[in-house]
PDB file of N, CA and C in Angstrom:
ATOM      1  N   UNK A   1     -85.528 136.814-142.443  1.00  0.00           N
ATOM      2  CA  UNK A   1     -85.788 136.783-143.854  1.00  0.00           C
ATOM      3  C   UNK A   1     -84.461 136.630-144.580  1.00  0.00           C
ATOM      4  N   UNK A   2     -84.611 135.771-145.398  1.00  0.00           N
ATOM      5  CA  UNK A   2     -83.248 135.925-146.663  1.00  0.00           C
ATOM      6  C   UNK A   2     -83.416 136.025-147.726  1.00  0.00           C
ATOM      7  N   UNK A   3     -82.443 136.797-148.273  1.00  0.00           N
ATOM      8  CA  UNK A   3     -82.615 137.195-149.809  1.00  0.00           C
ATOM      9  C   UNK A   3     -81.553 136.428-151.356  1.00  0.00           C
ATOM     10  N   UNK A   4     -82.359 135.653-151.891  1.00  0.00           N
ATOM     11  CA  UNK A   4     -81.777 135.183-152.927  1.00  0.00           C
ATOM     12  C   UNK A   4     -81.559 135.950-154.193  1.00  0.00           C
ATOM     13  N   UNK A   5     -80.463 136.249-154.728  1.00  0.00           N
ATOM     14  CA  UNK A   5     -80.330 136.521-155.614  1.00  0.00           C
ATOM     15  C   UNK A   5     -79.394 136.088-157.140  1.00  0.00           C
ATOM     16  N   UNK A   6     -80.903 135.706-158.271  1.00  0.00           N
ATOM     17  CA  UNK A   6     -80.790 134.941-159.028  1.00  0.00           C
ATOM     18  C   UNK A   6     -80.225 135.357-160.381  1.00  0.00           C
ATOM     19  N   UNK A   7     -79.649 135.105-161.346  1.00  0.00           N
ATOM     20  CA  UNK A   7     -79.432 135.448-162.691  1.00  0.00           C
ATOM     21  C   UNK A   7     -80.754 135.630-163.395  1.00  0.00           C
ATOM     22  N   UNK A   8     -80.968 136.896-164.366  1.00  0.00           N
ATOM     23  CA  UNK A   8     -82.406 136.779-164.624  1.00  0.00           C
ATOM     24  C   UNK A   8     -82.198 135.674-166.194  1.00  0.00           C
ATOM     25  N   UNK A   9     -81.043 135.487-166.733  1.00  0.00           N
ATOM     26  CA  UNK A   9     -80.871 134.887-167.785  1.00  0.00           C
ATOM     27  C   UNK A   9     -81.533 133.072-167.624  1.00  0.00           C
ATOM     28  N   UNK A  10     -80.554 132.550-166.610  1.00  0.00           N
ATOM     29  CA  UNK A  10     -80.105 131.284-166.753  1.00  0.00           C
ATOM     30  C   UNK A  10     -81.054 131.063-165.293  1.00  0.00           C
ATOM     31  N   UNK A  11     -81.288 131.939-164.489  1.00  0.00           N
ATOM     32  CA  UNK A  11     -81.928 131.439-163.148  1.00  0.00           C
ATOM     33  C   UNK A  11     -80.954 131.184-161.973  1.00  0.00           C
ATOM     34  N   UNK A  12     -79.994 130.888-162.358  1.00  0.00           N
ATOM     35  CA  UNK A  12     -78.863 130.432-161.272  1.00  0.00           C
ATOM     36  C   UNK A  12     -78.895 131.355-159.856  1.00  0.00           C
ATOM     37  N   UNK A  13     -78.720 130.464-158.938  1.00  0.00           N
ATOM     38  CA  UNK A  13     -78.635 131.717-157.309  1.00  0.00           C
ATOM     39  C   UNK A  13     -77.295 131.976-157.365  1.00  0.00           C
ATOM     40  N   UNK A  14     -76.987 133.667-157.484  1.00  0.00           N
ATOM     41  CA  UNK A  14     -75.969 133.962-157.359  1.00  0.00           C
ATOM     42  C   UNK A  14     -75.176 134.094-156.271  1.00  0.00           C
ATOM     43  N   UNK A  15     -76.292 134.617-155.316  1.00  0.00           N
ATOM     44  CA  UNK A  15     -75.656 134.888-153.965  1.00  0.00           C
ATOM     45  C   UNK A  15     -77.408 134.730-152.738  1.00  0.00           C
ATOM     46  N   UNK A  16     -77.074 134.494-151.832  1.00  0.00           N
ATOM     47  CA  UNK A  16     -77.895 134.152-150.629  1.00  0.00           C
ATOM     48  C   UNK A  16     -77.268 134.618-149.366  1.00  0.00           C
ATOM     49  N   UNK A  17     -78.287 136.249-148.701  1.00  0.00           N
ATOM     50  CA  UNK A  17     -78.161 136.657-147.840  1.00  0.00           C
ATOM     51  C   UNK A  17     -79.045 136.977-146.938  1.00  0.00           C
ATOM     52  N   UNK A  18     -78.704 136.819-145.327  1.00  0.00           N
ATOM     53  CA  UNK A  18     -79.543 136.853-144.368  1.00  0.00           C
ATOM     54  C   UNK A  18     -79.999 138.465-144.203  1.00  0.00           C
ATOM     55  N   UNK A  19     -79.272 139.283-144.770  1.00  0.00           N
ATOM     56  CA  UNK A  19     -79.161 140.572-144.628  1.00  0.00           C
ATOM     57  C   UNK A  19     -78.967 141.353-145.887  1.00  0.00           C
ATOM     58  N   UNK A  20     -79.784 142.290-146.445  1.00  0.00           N
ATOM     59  CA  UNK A  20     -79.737 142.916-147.393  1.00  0.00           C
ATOM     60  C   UNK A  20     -78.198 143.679-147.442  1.00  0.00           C
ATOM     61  N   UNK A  21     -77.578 144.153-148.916  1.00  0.00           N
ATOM     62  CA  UNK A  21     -76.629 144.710-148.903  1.00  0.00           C
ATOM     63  C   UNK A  21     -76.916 145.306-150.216  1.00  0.00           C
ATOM     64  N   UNK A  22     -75.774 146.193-150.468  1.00  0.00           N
ATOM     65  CA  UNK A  22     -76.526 147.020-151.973  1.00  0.00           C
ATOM     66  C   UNK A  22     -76.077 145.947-152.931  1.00  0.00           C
ATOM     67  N   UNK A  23     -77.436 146.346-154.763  1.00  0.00           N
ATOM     68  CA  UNK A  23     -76.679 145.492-155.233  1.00  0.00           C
ATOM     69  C   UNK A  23     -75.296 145.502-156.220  1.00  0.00           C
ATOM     70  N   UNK A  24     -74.539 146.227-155.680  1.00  0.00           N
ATOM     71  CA  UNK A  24     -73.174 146.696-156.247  1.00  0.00           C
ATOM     72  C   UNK A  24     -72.455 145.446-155.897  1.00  0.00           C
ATOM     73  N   UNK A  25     -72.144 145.234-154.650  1.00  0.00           N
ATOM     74  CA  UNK A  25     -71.783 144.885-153.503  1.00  0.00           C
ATOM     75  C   UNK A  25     -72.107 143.424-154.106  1.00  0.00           C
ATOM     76  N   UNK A  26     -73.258 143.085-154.710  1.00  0.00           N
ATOM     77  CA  UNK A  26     -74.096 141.448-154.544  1.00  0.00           C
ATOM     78  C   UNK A  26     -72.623 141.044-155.878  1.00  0.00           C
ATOM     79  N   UNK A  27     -73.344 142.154-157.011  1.00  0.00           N
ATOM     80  CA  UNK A  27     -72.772 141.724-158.029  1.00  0.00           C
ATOM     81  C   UNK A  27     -71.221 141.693-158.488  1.00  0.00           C
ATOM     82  N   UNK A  28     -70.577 142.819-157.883  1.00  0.00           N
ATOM     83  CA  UNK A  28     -69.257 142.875-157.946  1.00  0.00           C
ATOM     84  C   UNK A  28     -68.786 141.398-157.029  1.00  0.00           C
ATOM     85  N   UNK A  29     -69.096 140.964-156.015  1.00  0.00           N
ATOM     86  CA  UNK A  29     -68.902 139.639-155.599  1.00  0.00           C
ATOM     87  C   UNK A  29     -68.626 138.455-156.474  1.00  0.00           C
ATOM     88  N   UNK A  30     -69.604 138.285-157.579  1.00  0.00           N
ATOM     89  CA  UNK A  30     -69.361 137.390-158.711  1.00  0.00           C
ATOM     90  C   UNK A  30     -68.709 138.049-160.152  1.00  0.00           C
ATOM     91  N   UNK A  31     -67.945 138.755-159.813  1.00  0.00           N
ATOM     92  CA  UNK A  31     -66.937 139.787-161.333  1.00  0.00           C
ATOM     93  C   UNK A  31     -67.658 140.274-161.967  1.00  0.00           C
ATOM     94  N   UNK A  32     -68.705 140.574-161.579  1.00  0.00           N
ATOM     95  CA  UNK A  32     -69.966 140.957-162.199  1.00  0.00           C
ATOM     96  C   UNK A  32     -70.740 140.572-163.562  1.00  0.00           C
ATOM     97  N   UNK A  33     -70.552 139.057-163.349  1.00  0.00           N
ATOM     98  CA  UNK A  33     -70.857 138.018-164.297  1.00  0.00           C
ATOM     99  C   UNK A  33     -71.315 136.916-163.672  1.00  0.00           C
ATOM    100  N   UNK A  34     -72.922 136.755-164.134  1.00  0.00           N
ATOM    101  CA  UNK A  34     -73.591 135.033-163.866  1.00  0.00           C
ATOM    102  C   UNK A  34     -71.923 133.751-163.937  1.00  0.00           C
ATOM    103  N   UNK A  35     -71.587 133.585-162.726  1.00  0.00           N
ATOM    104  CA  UNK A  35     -70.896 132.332-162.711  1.00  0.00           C
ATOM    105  C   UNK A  35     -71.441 130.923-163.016  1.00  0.00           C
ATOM    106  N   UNK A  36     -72.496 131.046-163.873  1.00  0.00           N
ATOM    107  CA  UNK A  36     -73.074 129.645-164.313  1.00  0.00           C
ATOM    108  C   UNK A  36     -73.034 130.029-165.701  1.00  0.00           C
ATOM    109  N   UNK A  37     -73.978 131.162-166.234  1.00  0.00           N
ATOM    110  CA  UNK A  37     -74.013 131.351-167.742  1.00  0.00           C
ATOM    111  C   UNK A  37     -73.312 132.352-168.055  1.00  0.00           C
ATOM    112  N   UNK A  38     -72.266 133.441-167.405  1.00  0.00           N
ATOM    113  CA  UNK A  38     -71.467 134.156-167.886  1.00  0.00           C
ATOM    114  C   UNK A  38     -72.353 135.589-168.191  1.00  0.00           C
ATOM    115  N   UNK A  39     -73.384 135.609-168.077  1.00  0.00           N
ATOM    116  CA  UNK A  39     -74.318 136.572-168.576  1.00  0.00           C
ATOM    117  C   UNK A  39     -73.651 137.895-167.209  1.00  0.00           C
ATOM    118  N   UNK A  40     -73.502 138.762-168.279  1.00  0.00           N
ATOM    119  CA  UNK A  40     -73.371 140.127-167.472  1.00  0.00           C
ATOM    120  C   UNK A  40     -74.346 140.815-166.786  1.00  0.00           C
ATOM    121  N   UNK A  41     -73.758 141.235-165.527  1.00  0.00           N
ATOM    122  CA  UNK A  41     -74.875 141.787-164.481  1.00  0.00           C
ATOM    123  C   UNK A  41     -75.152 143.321-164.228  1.00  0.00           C
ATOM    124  N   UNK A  42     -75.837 143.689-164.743  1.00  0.00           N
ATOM    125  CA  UNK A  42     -75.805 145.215-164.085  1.00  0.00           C
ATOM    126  C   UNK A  42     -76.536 145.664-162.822  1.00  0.00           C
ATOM    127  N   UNK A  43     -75.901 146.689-162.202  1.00  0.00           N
ATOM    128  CA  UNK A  43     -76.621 147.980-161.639  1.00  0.00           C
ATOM    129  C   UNK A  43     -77.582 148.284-161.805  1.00  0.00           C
ATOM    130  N   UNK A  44     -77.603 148.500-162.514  1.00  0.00           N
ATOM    131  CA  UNK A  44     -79.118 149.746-163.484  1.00  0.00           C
ATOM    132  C   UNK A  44     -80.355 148.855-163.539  1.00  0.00           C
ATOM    133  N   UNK A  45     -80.028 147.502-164.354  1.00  0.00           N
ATOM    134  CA  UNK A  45     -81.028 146.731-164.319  1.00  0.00           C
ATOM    135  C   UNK A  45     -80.849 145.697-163.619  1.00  0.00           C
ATOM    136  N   UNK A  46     -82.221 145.200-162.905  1.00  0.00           N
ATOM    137  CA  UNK A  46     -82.746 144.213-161.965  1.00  0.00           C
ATOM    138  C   UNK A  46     -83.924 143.927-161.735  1.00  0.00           C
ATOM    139  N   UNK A  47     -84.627 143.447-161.332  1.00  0.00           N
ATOM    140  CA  UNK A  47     -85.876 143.062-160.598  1.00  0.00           C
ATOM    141  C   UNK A  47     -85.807 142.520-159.521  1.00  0.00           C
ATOM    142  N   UNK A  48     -86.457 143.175-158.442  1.00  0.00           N
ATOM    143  CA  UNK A  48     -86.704 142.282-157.239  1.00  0.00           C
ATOM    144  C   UNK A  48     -87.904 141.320-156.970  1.00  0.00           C
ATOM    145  N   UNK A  49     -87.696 139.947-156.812  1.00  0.00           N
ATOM    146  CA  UNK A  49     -88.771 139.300-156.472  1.00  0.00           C
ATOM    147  C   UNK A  49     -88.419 139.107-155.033  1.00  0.00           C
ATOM    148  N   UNK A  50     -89.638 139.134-153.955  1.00  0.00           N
ATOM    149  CA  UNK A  50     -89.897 138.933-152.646  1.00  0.00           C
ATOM    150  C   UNK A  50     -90.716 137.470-152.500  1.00  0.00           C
ATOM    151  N   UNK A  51     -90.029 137.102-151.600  1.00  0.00           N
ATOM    152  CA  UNK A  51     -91.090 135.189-151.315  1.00  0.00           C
ATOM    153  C   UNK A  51     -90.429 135.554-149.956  1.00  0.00           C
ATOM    154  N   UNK A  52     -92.346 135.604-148.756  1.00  0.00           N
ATOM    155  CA  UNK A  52     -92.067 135.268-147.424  1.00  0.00           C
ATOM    156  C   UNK A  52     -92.039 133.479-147.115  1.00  0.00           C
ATOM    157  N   UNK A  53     -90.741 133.381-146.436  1.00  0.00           N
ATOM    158  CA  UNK A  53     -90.923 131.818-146.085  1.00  0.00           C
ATOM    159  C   UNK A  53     -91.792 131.542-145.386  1.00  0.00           C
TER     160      UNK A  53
END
């Protein structure tokens, strides 16, 4: 299974992993800013969407 994770603003895939990791970890990866629309990412808030391939 892999896990995409998207900007909820702009949609953009931020990051794509074969293996879950926290999402501290996802977001501090991109300065903790959508690298397409700049939109700030938090911790606190998220949503997970699940799609089995």
């Amino acid at each position: 299974m892999s896990v995409d994770v998207t900007c909820g603003k702009c949609g953009e895939k931020i990051a794509s992993m074969k293996m879950l990791k926290s999402i501290r970890d996802t977001v501090n990866s991109s300065g903790g800013k959508c690298p397409s629309c700049g939109q700030k990412l938090s911790t606190s808030e998220f949503s997970l969407d699940v799609q089995e391939n």
